[in-house]
C-alpha atoms as a PDB file:
ATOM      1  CA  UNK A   1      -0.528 -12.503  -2.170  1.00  0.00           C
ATOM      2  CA  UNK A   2      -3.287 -12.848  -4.747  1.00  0.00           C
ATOM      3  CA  UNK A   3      -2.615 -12.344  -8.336  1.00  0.00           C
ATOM      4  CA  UNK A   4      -5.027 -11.739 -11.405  1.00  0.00           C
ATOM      5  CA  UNK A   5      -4.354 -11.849 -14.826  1.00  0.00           C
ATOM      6  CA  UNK A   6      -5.970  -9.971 -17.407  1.00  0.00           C
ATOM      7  CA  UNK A   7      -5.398 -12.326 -20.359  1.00  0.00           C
ATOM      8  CA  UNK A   8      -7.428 -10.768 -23.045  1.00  0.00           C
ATOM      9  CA  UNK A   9      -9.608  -8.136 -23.770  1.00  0.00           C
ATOM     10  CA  UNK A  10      -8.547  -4.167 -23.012  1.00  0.00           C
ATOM     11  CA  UNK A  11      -8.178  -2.911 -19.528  1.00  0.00           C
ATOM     12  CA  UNK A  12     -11.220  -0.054 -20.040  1.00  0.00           C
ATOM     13  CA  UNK A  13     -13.626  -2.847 -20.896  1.00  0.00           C
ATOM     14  CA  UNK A  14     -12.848  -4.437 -17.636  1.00  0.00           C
ATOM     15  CA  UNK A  15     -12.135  -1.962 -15.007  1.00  0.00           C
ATOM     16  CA  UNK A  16     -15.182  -3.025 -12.943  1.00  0.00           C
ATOM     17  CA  UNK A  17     -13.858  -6.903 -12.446  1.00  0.00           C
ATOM     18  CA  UNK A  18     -10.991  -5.689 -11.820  1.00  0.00           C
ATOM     19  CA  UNK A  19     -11.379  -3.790  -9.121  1.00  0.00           C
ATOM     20  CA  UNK A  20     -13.973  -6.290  -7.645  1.00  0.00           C
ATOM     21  CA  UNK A  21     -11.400  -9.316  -7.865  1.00  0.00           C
ATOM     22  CA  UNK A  22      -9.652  -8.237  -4.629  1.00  0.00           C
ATOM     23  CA  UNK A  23      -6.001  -9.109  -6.113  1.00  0.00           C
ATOM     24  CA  UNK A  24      -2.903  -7.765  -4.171  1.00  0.00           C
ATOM     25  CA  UNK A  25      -1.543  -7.321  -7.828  1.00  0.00           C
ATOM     26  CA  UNK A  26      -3.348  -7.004 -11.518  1.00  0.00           C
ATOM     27  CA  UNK A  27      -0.939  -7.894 -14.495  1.00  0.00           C
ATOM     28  CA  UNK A  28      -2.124  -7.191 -18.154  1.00  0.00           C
ATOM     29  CA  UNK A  29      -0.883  -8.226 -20.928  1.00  0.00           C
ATOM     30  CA  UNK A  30      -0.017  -5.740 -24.162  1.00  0.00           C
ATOM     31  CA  UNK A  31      -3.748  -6.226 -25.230  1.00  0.00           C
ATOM     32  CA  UNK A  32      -4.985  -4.437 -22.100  1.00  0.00           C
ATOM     33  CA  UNK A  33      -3.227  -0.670 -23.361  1.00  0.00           C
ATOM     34  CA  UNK A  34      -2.030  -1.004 -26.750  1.00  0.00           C
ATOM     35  CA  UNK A  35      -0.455   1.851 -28.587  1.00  0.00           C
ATOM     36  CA  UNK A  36       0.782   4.816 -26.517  1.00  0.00           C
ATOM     37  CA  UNK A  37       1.621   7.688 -27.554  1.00  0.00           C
ATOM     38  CA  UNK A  38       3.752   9.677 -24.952  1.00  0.00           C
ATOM     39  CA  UNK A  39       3.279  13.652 -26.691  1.00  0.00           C
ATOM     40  CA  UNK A  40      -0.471  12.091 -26.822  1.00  0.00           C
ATOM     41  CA  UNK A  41      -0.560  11.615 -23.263  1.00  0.00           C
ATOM     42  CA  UNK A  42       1.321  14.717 -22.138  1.00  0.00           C
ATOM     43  CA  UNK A  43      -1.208  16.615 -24.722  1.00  0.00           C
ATOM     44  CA  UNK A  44      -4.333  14.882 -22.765  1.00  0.00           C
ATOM     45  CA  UNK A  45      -5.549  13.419 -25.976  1.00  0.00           C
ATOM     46  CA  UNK A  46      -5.313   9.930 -24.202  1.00  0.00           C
ATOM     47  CA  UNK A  47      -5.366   8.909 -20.921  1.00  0.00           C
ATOM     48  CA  UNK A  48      -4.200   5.259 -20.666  1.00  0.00           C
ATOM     49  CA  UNK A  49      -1.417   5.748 -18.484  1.00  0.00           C
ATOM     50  CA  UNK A  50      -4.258   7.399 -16.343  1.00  0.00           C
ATOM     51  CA  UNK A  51      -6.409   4.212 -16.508  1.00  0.00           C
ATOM     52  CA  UNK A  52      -3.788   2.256 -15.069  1.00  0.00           C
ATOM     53  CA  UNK A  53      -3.280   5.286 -12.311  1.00  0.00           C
ATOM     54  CA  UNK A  54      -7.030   4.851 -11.253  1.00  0.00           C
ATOM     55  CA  UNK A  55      -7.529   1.281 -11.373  1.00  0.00           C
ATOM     56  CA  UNK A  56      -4.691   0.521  -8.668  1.00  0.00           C
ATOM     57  CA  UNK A  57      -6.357   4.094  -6.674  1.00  0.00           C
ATOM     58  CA  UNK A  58      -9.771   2.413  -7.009  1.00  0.00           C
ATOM     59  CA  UNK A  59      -8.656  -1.008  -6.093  1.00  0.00           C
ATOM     60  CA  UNK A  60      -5.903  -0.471  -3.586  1.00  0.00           C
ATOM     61  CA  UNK A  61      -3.267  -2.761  -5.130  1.00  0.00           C
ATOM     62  CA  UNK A  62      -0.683  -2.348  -7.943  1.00  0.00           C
ATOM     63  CA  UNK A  63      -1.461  -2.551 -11.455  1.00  0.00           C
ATOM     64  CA  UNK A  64       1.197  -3.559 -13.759  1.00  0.00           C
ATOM     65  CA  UNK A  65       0.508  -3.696 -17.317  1.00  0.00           C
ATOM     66  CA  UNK A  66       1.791  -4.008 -20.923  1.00  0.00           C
ATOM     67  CA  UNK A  67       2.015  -1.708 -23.764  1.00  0.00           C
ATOM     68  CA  UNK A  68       3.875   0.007 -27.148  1.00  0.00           C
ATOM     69  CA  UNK A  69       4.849   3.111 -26.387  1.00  0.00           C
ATOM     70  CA  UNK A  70       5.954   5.748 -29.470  1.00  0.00           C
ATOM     71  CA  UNK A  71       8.491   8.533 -28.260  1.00  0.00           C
ATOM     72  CA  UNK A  72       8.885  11.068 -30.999  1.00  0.00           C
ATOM     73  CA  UNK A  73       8.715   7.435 -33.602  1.00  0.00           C
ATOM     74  CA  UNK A  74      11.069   5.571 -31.406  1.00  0.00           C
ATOM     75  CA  UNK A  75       8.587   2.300 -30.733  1.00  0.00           C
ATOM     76  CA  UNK A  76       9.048   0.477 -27.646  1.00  0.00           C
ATOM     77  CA  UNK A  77       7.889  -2.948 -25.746  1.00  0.00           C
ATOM     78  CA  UNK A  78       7.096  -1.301 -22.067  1.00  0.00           C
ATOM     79  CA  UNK A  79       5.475  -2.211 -19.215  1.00  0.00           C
ATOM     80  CA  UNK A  80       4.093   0.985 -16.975  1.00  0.00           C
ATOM     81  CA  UNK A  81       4.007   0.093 -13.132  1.00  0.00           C
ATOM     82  CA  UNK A  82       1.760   1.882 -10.806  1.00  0.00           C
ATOM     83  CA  UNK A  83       0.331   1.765  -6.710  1.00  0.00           C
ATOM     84  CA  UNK A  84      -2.530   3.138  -5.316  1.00  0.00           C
ATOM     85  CA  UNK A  85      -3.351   5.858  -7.532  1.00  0.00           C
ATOM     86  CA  UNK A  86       1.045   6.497  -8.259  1.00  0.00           C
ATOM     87  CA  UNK A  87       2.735   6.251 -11.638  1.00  0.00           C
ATOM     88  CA  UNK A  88       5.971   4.514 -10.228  1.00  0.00           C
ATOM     89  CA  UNK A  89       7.715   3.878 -13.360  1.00  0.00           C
ATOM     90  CA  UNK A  90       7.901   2.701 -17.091  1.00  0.00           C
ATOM     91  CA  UNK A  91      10.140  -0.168 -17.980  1.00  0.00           C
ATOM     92  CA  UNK A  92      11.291  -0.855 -21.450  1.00  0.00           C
ATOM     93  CA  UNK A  93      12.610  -4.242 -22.839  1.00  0.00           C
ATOM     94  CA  UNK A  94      16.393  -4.048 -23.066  1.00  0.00           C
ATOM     95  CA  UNK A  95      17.388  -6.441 -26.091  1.00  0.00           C
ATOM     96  CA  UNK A  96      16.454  -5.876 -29.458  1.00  0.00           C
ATOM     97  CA  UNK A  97      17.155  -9.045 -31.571  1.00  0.00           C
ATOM     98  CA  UNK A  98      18.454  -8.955 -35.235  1.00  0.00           C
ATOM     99  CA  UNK A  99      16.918  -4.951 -35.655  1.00  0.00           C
ATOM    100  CA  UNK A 100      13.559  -5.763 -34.812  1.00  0.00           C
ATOM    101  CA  UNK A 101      10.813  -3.100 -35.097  1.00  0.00           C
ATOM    102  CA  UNK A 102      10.724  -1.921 -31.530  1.00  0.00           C
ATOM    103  CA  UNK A 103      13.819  -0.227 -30.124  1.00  0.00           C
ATOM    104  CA  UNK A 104      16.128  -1.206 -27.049  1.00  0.00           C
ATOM    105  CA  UNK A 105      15.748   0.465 -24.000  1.00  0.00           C
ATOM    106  CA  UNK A 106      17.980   1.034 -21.023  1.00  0.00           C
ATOM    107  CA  UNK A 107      18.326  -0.943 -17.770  1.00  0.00           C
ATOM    108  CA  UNK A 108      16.495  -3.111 -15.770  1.00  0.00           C
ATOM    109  CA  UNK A 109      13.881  -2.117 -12.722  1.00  0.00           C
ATOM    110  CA  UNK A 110      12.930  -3.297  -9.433  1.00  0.00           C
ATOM    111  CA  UNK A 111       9.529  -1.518  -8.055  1.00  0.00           C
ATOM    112  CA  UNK A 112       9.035  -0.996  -4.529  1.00  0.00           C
ATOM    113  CA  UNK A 113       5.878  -2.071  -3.038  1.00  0.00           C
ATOM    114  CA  UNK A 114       3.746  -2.910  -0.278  1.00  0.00           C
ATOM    115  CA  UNK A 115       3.578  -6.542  -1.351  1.00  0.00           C
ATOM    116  CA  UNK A 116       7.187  -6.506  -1.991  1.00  0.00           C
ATOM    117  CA  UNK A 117      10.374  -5.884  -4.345  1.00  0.00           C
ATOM    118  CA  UNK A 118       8.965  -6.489  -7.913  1.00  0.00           C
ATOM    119  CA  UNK A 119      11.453  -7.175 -10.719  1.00  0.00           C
ATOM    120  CA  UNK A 120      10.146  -6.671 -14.475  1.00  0.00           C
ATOM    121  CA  UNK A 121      10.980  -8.086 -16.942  1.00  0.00           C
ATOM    122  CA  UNK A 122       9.404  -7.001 -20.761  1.00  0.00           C
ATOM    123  CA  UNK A 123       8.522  -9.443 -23.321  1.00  0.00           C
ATOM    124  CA  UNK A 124      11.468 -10.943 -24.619  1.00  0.00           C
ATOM    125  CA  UNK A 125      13.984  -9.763 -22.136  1.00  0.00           C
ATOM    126  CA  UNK A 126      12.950 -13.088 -20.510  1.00  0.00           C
ATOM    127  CA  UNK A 127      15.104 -14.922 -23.264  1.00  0.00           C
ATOM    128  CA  UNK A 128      18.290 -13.083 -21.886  1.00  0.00           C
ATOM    129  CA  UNK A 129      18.968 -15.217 -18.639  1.00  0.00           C
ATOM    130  CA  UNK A 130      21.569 -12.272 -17.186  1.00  0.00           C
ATOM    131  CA  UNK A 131      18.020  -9.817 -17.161  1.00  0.00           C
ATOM    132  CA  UNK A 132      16.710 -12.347 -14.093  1.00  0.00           C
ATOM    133  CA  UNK A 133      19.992 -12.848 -12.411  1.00  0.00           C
ATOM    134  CA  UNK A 134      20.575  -8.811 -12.158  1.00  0.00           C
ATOM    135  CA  UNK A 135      16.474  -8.482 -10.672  1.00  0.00           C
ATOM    136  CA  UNK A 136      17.755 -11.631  -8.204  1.00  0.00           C
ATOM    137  CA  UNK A 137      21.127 -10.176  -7.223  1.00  0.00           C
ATOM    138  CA  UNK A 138      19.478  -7.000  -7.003  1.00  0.00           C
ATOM    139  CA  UNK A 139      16.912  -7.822  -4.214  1.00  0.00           C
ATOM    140  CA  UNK A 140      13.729  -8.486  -6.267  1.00  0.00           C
ATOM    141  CA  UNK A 141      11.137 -11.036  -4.510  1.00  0.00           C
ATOM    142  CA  UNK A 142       9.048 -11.792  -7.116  1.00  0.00           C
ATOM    143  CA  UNK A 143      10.200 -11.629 -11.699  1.00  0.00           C
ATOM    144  CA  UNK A 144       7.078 -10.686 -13.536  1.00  0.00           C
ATOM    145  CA  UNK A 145       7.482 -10.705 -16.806  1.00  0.00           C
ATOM    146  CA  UNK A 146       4.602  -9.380 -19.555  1.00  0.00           C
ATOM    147  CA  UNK A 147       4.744 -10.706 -22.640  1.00  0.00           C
ATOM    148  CA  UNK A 148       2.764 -10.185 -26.197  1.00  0.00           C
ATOM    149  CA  UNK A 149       1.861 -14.130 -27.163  1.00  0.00           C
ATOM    150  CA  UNK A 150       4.051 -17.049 -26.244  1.00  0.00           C
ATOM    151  CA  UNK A 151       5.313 -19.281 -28.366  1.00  0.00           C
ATOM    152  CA  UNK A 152       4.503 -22.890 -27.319  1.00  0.00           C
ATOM    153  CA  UNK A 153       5.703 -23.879 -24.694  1.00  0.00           C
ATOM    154  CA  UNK A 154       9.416 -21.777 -24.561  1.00  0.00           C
ATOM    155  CA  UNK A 155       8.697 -19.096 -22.300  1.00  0.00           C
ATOM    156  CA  UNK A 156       7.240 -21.450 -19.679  1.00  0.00           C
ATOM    157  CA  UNK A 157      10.000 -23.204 -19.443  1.00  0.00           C
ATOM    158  CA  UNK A 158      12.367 -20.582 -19.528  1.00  0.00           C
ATOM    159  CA  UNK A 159      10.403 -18.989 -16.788  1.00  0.00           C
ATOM    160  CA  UNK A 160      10.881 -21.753 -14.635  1.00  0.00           C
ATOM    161  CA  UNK A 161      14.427 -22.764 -15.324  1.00  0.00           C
ATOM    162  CA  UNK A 162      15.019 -19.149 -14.096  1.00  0.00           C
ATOM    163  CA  UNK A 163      13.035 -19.705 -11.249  1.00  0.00           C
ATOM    164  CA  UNK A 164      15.022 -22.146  -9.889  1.00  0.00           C
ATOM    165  CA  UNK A 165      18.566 -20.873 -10.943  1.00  0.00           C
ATOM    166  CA  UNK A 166      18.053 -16.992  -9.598  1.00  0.00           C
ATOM    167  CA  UNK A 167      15.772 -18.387  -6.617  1.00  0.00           C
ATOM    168  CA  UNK A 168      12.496 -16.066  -7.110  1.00  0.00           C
ATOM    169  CA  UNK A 169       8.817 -17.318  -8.428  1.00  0.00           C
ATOM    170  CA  UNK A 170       8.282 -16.472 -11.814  1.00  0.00           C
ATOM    171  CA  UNK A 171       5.208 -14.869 -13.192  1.00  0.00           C
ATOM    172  CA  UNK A 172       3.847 -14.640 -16.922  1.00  0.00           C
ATOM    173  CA  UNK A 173       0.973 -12.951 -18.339  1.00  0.00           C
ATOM    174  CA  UNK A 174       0.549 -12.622 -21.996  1.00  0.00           C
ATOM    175  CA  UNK A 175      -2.381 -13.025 -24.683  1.00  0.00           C
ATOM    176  CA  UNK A 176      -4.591 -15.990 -23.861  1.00  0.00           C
ATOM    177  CA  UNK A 177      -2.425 -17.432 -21.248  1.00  0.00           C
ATOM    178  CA  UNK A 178      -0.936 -16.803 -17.520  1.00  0.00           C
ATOM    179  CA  UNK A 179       1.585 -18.959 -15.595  1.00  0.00           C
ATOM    180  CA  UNK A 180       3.737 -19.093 -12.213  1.00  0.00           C
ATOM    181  CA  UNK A 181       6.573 -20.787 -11.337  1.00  0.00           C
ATOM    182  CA  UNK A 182       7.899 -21.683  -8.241  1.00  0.00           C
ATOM    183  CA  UNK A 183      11.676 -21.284  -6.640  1.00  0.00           C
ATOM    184  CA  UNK A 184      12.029 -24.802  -7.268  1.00  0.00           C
ATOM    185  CA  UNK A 185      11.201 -24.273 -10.867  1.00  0.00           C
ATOM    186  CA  UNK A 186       7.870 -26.262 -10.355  1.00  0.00           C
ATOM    187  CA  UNK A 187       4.636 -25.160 -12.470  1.00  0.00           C
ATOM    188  CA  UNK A 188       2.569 -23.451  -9.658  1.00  0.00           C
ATOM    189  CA  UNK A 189      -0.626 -22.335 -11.949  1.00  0.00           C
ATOM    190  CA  UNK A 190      -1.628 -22.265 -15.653  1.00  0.00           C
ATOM    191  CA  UNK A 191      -4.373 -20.928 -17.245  1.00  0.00           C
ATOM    192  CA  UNK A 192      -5.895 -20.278 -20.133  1.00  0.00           C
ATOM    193  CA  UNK A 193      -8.667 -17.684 -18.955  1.00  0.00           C
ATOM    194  CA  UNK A 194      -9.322 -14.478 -19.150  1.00  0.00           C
ATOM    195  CA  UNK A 195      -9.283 -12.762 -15.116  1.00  0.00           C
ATOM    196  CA  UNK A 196      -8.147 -15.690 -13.669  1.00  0.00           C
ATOM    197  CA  UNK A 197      -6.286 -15.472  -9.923  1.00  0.00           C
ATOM    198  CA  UNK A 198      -3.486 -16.949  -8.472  1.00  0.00           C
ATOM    199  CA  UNK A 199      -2.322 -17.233  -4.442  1.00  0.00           C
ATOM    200  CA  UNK A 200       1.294 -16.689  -4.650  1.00  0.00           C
ATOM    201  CA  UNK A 201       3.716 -17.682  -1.235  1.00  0.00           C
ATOM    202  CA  UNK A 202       6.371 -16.037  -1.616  1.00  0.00           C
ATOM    203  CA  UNK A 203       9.628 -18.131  -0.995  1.00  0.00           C
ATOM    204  CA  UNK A 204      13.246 -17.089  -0.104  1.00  0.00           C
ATOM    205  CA  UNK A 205      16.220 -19.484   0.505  1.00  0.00           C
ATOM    206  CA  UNK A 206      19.834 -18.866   0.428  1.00  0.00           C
ATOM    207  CA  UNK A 207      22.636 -21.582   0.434  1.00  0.00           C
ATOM    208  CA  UNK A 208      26.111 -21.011   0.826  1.00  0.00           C
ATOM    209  CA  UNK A 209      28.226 -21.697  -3.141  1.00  0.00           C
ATOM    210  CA  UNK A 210      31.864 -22.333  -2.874  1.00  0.00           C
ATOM    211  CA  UNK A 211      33.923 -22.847  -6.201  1.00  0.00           C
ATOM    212  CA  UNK A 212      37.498 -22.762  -7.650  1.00  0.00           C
ATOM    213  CA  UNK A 213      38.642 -20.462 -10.397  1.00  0.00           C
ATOM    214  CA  UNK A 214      42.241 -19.759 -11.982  1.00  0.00           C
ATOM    215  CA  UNK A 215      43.547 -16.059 -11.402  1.00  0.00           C
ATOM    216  CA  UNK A 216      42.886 -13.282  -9.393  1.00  0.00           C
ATOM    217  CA  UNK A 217      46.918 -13.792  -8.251  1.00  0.00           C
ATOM    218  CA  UNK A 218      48.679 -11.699  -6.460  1.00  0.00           C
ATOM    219  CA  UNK A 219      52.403 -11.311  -5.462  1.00  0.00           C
ATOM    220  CA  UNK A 220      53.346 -12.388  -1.821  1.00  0.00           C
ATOM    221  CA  UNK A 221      55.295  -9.282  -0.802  1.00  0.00           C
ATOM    222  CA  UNK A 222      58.188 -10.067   1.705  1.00  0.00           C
ATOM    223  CA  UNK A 223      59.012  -6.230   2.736  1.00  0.00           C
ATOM    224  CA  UNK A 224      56.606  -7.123   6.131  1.00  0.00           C
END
């Protein structure tokens, strides 16, 4: 499955290499969208969420990419999702820490695709371990999460710490950087450029955990 990651610069720029980069999947990071207004978009005064629409029509893939949406002044982190021409969904990031400007949203998603089950996860989310383990116990092949700008090296390494705990490859694309990370938690591909790609194998393996935990007793009835 190829992957390319728009790293910089705003997705109507660079609609043409996009759709020329034959990628199975295009991530973007927040730079690619920006603001969005949703009365703005239901008015037709913008058409971003339209953009992304067109690009994965024009370009037969999915397009996945970052933004801040503004519902009647209730700011968001989100990441719109769509295939072949489709709006599937919007995800919003779920944790707000210490009353931060943009508001919580509500659950987590997993997209289905014809390259496969694709968990999101939005910008910080990804420092909330439980967010990967639901997208894992939930079926999702592949975490992707969009992020505004990482902070040295944390996010990488959470990324791939998660990787190999919750058994799915771990993707990253945020401003001026893009990463994957294998189920074994190994760094698969880095890179600072702008449009760079990425062959991702996808990799499933199970294993059988046993452990022992106090409680869950119950009574032996002898009525039987």
């Amino acid at each position: 499955m190829r992957i390319c990651f728009l790293t910089n610069g705003n997705l109507s720029d660079q609609t043409a290499d996009l759709q020329a980069c034959g990628a199975d999947v295009i991530l973007c990071g927040f730079q690619a969208l920006g603001e969005v207004s949703y009365e703005r978009e239901l008015r037709g005064e913008t058409n971003l969420f339209e953009d992304v629409a067109l690009l994965s029509k024009e370009a037969q893939n999915v397009v996945i990419g970052g933004c801040f949406t503004d519902s009647h002044s209730m700011r968001r982190k989100s990441v719109v999702v769509a295939e072949r021409g489709r709006i599937l969904g919007v995800s919003d990031m779920v944790n707000r820490i210490d009353g931060g400007a943009y508001r919580a949203g509500a659950g987590v998603k997993i997209y289905e695709t014809k390259v496969g089950r694709l968990g999101v996860i939005v910008a910080e989310d990804i420092y909330f371990p439980r967010v990967g383990e639901t997208l894992s116990a939930c079926g999702a092949e592949i975490a992707i999460n969009i992020f505004e700008q990482f902070s040295d090296s944390l996010e990488p390494v959470l990324a791939r710490a998660q990787a190999f705990f919750y058994g799915i490859p771990f993707l990253l694309c945020g401003y001026g950087y893009a990463f994957a990370a294998d189920i074994g938690g190994k760094v698969r591909f880095a890179s600072p450029r702008n449009l760079c790609s990425y062959e991702l194998t996808r990799e499933q393996e199970y294993h059988l955990v046993e452990t022992r935990q106090r409680g869950f007793y119950r009574k032996k009835r002898n009525d039987f």
